[in-house]
N, C-alpha and C. Protein backbone atom coordinates (compact mmCIF):
# COMPACT_ATOMS: atom_id res chain seq x y z
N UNK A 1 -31.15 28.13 9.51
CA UNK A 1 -32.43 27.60 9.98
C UNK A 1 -33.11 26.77 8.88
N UNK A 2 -32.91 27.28 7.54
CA UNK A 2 -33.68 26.76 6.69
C UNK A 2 -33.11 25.21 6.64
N UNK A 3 -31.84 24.78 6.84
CA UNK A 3 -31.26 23.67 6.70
C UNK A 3 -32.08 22.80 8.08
N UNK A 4 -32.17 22.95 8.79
CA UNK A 4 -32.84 22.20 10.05
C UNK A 4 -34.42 22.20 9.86
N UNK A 5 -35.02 23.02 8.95
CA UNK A 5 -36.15 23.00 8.29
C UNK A 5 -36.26 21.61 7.66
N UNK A 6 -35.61 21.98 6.97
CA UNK A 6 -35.27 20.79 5.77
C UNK A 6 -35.26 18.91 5.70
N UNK A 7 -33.98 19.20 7.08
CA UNK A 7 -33.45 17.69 7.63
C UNK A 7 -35.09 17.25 8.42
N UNK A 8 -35.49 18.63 9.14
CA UNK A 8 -36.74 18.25 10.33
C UNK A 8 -37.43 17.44 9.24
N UNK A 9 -38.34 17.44 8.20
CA UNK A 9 -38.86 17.42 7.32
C UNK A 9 -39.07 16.56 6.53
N UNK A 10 -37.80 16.16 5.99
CA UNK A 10 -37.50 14.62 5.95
C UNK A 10 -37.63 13.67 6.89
N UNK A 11 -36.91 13.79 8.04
CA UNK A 11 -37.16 12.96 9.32
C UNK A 11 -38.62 12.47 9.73
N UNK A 12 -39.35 13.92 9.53
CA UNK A 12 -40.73 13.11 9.71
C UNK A 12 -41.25 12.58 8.42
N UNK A 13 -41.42 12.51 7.30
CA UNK A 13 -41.59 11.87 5.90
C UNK A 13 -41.02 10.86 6.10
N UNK A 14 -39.85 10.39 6.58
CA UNK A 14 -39.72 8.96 6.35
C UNK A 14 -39.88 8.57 8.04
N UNK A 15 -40.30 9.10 8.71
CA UNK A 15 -41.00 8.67 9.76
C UNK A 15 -42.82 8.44 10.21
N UNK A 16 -43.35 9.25 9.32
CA UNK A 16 -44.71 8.98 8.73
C UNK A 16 -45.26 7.95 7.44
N UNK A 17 -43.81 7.71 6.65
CA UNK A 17 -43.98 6.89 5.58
C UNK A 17 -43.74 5.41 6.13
N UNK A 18 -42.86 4.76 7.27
CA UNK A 18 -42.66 4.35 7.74
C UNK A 18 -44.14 3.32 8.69
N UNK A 19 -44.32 4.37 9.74
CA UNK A 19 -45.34 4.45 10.27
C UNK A 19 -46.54 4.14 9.47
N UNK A 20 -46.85 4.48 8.30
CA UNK A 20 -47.89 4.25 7.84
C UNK A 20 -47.94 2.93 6.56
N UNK A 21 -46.67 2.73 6.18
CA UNK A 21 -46.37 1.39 5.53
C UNK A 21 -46.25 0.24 6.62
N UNK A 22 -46.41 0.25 8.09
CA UNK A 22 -46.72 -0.71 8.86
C UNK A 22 -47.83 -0.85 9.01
N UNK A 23 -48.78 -0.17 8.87
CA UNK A 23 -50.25 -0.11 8.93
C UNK A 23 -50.60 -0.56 8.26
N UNK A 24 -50.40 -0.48 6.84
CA UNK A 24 -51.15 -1.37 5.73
C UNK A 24 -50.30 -2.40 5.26
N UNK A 25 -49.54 -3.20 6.19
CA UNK A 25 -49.23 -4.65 6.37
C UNK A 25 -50.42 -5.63 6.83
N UNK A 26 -51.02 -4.59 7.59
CA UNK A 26 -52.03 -5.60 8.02
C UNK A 26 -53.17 -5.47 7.61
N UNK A 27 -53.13 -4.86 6.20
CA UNK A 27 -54.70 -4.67 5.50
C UNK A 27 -54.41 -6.16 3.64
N UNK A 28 -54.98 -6.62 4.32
CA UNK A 28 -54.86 -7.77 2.99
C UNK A 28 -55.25 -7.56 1.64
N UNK A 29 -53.98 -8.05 0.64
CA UNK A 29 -54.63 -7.78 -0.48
C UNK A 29 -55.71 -8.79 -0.58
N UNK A 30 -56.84 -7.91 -1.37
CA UNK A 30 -57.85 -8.81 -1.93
C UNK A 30 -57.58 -9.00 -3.50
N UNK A 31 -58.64 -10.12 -3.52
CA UNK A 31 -59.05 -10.51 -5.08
C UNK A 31 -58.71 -9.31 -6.45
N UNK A 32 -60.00 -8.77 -5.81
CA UNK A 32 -60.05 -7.06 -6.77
C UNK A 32 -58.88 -6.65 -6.25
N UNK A 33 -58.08 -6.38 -5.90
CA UNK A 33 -56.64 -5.63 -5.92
C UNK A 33 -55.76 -6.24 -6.89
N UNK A 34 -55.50 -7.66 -7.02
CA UNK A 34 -54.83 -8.23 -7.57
C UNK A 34 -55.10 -8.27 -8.55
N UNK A 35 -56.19 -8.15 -8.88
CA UNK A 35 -57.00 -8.14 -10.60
C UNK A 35 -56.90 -6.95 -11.33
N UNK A 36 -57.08 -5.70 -10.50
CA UNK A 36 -56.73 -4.32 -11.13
C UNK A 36 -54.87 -4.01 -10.89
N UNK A 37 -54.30 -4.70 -10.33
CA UNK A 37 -52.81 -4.72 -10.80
C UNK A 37 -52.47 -5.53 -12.09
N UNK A 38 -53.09 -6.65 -11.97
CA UNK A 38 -52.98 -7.56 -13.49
C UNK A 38 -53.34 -6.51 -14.52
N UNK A 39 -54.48 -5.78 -14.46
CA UNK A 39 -54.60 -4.87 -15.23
C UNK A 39 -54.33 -3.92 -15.87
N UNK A 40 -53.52 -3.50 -14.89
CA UNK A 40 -52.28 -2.25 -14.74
C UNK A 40 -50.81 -3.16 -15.29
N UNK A 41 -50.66 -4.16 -15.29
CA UNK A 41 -49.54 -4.52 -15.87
C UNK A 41 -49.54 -4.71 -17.49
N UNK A 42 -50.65 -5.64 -17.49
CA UNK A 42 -51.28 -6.12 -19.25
C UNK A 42 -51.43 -4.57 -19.71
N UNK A 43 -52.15 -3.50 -19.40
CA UNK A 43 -52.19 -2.33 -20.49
C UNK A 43 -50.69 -1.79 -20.07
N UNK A 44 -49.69 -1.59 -19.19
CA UNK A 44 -48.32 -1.61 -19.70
C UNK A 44 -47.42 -2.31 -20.68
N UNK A 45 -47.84 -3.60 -20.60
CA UNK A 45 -47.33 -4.66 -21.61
C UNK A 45 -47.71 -4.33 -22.72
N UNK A 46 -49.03 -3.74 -22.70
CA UNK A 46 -49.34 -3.79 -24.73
C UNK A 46 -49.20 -2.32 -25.19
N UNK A 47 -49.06 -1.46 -23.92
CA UNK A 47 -48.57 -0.34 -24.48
C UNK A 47 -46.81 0.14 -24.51
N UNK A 48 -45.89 -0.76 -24.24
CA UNK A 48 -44.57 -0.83 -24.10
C UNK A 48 -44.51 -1.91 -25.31
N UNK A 49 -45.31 -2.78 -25.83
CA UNK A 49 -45.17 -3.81 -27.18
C UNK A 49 -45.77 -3.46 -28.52
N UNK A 50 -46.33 -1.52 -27.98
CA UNK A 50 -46.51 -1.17 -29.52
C UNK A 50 -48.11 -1.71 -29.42
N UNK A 51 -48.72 -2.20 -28.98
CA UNK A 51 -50.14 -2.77 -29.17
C UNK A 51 -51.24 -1.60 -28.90
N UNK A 52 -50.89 -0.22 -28.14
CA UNK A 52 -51.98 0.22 -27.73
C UNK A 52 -51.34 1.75 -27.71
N UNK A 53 -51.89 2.97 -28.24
CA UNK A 53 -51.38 4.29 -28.76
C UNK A 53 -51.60 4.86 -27.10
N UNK A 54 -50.41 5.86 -27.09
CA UNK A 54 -50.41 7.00 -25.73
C UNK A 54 -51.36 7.23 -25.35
N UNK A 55 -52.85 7.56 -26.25
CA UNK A 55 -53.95 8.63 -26.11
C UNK A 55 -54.52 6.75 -25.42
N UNK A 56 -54.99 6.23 -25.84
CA UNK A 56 -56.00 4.98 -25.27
C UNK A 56 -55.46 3.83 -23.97
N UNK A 57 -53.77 4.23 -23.72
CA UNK A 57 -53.27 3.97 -22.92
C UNK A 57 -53.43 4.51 -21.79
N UNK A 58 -53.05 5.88 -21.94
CA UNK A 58 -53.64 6.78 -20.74
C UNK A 58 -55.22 6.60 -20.17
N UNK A 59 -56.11 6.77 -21.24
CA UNK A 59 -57.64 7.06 -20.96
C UNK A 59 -57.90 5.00 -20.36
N UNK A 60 -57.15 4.21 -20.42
CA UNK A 60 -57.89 3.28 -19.99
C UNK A 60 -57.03 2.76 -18.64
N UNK A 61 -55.85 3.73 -18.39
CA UNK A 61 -55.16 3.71 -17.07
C UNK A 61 -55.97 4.60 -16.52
N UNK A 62 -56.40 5.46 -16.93
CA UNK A 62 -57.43 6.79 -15.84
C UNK A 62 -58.47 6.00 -15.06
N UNK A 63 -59.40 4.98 -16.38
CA UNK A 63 -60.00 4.19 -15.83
C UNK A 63 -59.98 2.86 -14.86
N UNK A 64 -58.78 2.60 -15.28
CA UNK A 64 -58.40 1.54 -13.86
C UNK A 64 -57.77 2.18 -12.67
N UNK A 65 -57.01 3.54 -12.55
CA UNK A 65 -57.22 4.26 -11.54
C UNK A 65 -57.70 4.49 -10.89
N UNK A 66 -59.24 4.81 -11.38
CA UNK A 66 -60.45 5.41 -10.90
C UNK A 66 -60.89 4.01 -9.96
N UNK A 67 -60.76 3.22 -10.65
CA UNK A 67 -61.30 1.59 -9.96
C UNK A 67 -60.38 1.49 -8.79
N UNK A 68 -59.13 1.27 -8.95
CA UNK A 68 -58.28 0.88 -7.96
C UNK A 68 -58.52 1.73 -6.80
N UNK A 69 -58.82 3.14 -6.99
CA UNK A 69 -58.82 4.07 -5.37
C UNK A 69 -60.27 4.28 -4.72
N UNK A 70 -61.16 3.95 -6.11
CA UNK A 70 -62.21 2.88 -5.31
C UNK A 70 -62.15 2.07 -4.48
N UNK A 71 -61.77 0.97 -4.45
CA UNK A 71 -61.27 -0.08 -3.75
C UNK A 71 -60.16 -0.03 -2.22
N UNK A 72 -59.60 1.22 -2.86
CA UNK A 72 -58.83 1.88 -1.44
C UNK A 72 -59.06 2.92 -0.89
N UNK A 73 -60.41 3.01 -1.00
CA UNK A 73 -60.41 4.21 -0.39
C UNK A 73 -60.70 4.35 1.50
N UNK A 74 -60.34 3.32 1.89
CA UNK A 74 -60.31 3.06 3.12
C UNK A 74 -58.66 3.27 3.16
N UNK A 75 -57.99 2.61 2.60
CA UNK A 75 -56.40 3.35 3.01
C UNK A 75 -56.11 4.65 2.94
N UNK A 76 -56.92 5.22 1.86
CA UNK A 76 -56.73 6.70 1.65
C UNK A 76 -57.42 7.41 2.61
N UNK A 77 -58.20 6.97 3.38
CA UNK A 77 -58.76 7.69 4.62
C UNK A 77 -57.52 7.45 5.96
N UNK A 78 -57.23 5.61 5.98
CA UNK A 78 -56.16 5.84 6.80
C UNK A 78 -55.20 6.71 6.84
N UNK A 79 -54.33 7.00 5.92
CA UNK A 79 -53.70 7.67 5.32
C UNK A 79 -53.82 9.14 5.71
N UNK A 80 -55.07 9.71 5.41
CA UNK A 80 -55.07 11.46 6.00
C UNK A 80 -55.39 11.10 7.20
N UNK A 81 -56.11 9.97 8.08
CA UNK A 81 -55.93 10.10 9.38
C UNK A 81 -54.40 10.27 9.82
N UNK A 82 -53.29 9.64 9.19
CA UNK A 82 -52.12 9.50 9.84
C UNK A 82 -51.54 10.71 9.88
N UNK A 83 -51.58 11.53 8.53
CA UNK A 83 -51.37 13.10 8.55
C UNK A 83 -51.43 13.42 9.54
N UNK A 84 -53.30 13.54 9.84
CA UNK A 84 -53.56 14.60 11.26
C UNK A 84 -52.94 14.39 12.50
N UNK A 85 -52.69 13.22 12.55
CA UNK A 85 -51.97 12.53 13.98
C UNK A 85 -50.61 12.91 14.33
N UNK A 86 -49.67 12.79 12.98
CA UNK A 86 -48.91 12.72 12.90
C UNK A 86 -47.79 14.36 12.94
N UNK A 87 -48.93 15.02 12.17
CA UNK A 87 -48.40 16.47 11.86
C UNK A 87 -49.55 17.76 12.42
N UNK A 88 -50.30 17.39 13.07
CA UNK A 88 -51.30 18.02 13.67
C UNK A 88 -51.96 18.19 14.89
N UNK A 89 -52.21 17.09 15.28
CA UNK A 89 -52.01 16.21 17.18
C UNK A 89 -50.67 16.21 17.60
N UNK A 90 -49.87 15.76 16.98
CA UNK A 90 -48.91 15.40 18.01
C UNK A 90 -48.28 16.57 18.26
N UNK A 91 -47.89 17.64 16.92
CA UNK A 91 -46.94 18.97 17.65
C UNK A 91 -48.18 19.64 18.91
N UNK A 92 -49.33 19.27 18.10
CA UNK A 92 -50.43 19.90 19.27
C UNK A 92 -49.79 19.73 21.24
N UNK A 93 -49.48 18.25 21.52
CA UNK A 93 -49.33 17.71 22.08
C UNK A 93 -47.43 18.14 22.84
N UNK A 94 -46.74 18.08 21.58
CA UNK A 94 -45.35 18.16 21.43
C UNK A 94 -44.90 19.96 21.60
N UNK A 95 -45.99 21.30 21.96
CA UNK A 95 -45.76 22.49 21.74
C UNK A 95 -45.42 22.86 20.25
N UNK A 96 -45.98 22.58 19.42
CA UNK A 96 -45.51 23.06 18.07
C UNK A 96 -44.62 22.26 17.36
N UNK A 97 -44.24 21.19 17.93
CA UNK A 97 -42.74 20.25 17.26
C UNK A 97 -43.83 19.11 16.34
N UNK A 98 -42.73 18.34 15.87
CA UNK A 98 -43.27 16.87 15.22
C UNK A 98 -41.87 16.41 15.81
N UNK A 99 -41.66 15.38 15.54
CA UNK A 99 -40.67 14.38 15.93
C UNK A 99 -39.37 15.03 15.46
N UNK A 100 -39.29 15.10 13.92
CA UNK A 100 -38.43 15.74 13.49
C UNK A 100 -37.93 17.12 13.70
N UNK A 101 -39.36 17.90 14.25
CA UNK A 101 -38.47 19.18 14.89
C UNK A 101 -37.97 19.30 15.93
N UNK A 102 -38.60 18.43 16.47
CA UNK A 102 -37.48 18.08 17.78
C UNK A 102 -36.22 17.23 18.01
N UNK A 103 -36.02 16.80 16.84
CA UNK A 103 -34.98 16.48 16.81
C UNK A 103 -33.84 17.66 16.75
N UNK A 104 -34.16 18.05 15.21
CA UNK A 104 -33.68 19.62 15.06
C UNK A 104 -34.00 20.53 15.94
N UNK A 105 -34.50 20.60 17.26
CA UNK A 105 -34.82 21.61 18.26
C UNK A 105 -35.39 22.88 17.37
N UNK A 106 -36.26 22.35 16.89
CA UNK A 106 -37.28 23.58 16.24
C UNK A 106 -38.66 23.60 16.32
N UNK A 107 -39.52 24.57 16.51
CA UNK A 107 -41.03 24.27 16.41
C UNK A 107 -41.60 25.75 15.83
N UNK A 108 -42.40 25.33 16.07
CA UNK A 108 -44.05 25.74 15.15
C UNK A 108 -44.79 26.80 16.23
N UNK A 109 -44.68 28.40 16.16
CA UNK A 109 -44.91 29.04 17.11
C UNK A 109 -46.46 30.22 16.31
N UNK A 110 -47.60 30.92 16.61
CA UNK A 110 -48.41 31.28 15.55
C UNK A 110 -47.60 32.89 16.02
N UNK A 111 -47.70 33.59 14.90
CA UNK A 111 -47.28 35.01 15.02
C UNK A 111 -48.45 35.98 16.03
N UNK A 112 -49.70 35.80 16.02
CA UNK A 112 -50.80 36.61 16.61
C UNK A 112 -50.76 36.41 18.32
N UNK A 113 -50.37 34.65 18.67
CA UNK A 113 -50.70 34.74 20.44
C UNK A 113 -49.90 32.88 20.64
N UNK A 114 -50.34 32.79 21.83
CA UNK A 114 -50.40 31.58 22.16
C UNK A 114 -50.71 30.51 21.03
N UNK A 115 -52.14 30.47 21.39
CA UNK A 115 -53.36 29.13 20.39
C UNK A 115 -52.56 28.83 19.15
N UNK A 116 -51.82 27.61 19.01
CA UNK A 116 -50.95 27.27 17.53
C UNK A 116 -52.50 26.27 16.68
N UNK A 117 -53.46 25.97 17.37
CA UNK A 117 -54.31 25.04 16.61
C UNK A 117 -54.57 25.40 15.39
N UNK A 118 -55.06 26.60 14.88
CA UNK A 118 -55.33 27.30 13.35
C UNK A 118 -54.39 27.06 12.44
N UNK A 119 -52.85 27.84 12.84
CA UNK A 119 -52.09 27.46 12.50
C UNK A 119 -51.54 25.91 11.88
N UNK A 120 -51.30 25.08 12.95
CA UNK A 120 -51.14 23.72 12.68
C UNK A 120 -51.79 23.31 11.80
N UNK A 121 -53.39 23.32 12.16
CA UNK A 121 -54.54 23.02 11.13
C UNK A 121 -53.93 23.30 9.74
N UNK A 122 -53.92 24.66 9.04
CA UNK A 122 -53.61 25.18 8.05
C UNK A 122 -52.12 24.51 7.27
N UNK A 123 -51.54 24.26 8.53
CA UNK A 123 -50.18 24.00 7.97
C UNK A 123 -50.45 22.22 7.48
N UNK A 124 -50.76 21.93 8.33
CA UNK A 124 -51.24 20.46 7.87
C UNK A 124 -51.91 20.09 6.61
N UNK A 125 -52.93 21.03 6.40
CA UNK A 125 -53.75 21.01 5.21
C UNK A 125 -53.04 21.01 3.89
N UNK A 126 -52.05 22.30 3.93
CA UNK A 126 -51.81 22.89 2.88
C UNK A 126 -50.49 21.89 2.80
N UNK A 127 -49.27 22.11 3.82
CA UNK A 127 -47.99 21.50 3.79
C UNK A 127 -47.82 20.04 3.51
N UNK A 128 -48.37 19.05 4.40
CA UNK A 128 -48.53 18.06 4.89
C UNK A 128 -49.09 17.19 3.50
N UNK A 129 -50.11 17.77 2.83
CA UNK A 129 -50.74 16.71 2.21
C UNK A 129 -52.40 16.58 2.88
N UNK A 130 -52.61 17.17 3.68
CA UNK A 130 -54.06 16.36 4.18
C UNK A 130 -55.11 17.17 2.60
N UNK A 131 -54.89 18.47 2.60
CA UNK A 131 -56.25 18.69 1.15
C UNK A 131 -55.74 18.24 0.11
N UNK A 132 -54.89 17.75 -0.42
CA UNK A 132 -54.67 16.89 -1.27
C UNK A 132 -55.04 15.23 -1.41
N UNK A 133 -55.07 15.11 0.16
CA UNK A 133 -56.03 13.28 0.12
C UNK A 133 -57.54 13.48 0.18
N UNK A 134 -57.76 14.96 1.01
CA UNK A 134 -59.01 15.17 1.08
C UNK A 134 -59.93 15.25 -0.22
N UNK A 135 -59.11 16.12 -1.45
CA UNK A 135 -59.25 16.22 -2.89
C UNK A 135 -59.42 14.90 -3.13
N UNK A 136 -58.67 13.93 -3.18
CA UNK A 136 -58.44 13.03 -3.86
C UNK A 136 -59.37 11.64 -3.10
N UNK A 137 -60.18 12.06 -1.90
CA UNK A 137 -61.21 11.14 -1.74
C UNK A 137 -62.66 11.60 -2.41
N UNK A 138 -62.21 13.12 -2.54
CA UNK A 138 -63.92 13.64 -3.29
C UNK A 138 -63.62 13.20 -4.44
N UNK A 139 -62.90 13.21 -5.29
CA UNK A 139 -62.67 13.32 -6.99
C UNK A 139 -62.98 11.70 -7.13
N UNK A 140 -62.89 10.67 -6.16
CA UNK A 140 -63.23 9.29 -6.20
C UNK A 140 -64.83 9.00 -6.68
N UNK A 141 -65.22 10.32 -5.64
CA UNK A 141 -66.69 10.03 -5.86
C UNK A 141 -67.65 10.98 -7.32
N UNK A 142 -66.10 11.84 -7.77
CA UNK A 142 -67.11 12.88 -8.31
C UNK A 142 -66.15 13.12 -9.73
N UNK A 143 -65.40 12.79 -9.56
CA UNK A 143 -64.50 13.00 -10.80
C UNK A 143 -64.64 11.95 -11.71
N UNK A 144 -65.15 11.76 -13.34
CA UNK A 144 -65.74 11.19 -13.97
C UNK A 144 -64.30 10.23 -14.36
N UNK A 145 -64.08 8.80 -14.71
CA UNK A 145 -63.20 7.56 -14.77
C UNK A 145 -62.15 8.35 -16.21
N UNK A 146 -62.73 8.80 -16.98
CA UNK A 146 -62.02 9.37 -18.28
C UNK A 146 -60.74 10.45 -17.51
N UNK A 147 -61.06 11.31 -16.43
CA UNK A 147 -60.34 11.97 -16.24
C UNK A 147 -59.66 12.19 -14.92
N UNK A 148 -60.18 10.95 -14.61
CA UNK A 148 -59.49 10.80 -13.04
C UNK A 148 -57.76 10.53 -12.77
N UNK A 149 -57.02 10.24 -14.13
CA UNK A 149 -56.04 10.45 -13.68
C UNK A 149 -55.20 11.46 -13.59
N UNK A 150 -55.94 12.10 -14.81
CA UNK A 150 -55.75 13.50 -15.14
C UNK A 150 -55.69 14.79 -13.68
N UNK A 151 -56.98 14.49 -13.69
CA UNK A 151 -56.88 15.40 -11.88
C UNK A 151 -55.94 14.52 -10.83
N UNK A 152 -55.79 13.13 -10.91
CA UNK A 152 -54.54 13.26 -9.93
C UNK A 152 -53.58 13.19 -9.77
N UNK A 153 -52.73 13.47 -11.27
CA UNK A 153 -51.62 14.02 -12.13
C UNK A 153 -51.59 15.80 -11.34
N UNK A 154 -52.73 16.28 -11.66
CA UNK A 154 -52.82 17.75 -10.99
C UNK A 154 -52.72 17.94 -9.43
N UNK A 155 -53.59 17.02 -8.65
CA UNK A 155 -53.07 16.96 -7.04
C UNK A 155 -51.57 17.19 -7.11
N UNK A 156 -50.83 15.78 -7.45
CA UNK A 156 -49.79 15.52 -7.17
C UNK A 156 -48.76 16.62 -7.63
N UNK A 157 -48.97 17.29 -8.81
CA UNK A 157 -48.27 18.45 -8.99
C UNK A 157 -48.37 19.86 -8.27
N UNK A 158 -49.72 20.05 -7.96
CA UNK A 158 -49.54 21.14 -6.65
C UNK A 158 -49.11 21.30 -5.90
N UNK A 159 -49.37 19.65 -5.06
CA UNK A 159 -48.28 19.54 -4.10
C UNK A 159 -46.86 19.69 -4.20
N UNK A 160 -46.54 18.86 -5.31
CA UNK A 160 -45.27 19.60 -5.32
C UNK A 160 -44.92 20.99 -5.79
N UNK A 161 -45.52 21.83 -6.31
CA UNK A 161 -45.24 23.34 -6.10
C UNK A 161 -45.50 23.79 -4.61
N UNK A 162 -46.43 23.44 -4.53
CA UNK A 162 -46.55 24.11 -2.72
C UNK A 162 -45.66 23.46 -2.07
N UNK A 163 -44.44 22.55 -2.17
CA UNK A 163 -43.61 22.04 -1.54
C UNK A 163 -41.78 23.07 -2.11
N UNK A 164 -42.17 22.80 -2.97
CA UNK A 164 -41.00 23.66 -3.85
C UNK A 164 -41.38 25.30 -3.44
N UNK A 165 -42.17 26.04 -3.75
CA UNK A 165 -42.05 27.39 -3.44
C UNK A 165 -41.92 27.11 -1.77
N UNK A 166 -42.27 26.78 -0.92
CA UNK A 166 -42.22 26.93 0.11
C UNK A 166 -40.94 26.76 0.91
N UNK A 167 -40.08 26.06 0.03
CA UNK A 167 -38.95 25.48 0.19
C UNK A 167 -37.84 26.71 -0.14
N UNK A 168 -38.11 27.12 -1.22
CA UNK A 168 -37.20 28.30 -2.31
C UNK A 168 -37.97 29.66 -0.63
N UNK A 169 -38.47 29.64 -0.71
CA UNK A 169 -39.03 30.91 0.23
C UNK A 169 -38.33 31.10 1.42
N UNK A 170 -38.42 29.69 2.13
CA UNK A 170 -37.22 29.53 3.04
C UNK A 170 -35.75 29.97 2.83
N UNK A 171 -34.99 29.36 2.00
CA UNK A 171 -34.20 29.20 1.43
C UNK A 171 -33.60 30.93 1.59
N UNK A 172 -34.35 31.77 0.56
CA UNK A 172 -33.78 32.83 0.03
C UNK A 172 -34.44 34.29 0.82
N UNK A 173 -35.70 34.41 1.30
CA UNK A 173 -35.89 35.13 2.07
C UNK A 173 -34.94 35.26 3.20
N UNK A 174 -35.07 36.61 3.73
CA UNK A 174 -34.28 36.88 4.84
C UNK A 174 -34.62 36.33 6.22
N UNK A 175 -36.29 36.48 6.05
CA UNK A 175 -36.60 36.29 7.40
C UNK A 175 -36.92 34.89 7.41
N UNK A 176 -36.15 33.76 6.58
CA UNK A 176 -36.80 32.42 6.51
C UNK A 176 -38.02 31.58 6.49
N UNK A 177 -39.18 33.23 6.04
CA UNK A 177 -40.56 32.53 6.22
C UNK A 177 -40.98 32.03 4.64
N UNK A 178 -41.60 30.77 4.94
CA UNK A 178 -41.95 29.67 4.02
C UNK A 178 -43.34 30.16 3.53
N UNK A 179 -44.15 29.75 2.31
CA UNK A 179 -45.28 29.91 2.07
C UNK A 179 -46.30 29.61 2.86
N UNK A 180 -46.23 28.85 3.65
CA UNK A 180 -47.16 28.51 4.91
C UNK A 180 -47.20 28.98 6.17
N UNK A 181 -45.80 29.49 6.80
CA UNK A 181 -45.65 30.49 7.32
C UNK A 181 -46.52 31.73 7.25
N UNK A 182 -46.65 32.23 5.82
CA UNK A 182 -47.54 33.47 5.67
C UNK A 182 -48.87 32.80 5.84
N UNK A 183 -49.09 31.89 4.99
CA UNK A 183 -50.68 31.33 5.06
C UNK A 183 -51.11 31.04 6.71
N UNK A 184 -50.73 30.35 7.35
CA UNK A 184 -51.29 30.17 8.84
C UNK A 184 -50.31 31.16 9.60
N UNK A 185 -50.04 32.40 9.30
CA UNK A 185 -49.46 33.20 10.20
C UNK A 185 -49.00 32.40 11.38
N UNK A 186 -47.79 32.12 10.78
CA UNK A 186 -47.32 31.26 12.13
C UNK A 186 -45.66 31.47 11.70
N UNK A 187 -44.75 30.92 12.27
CA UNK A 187 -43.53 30.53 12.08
C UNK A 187 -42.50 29.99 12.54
N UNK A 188 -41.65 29.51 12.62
CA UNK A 188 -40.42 28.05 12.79
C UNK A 188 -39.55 28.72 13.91
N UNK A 189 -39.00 27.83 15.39
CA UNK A 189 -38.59 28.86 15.67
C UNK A 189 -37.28 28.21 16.51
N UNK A 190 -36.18 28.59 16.45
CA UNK A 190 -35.42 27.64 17.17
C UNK A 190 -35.56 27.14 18.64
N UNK A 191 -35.60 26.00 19.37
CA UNK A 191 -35.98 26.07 20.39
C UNK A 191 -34.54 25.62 21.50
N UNK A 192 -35.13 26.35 22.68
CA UNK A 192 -33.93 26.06 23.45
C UNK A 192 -33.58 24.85 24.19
């Protein structure tokens, strides 16, 4: 099971990555985009030519970070909208599946009753990525430019632990339940 976990999983990741790299085809770069990439290239250039030390490289990439997701933070909203749609509505819609578990004939069943919405919710949040964009639209507004890359060096690494243990949990447990499994009392279930 854990292997059809797995494949499901991918299937929708590069079916949501997909999906959502067509979407922002049709969002134009602007001016300021192109100017904070110039930016992002020149402090690579002078810090790959010896011109600029690790410590002032980092702290003035934090700060053009901080600028750049300024500037996007309308994609980054698209973006957790596509989550919810994608991994939250639609199994809603689909009985517990996403695309990919139905491919793999698997879904998303809650251990307590019927109602999978809590569940889903939770699983979305935690699995998916949505409190990690959600994090990462507050820290735009609240996380000071010195250390903004710093915290989203830390997003991005949670996620991947909460992707990795959840994965290893599958994997080696008996009863194939994943870390999210326990968290939204729910679990994966082969379907007929």
């Amino acid at each position: 099971m854990h292997n059809r976990r797995l494949v499901a999983y991918i299937l929708d990741l590069l079916l949501i990555t997909v999906f959502l790299s067509i979407c922002f085809l049709f969002v134009p770069k602007t001016k300021e985009a192109k100017k904070i990439q110039a930016e992002i290239d020149t402090l690579s250039e002078q810090y790959r030519g010896g011109k600029m030390s690790a410590t002032r490289y980092f702290m003035e990439m934090s700060h053009v970070e901080k600028e750049k997701s300024e500037k996007e933070v309308v994609k980054i909203g698209v973006n957790g909208a596509g989550i919810v749609i994608y991994y939250f509505l639609l199994p809603l819609f689909l009985h517990g599946s996403t695309l990919g578990m139905k491919v793999m004939h698997i879904g998303i069943v809650s251990k307590k009753g019927k109602n999978i919405v809590l569940p889903l919710f939770l699983r979305t949040l935690l699995l998916d990525g949505l409190l990690s964009t959600i994090l990462l639209l507050l820290g735009i507004y609240t996380v000071s430019g010195k250390f903004y890359l710093s915290f989203i060096s830390v997003l991005v690494i949670l996620q991947l632990l909460t992707l990795i243990v959840n994965y290893f949990m599958i994997k080696c447990r008996r009863d194939k339940a994943g870390l999210c499994d326990f968290l939204s009392n729910s679990k994966v279930v082969a379907l007929s």
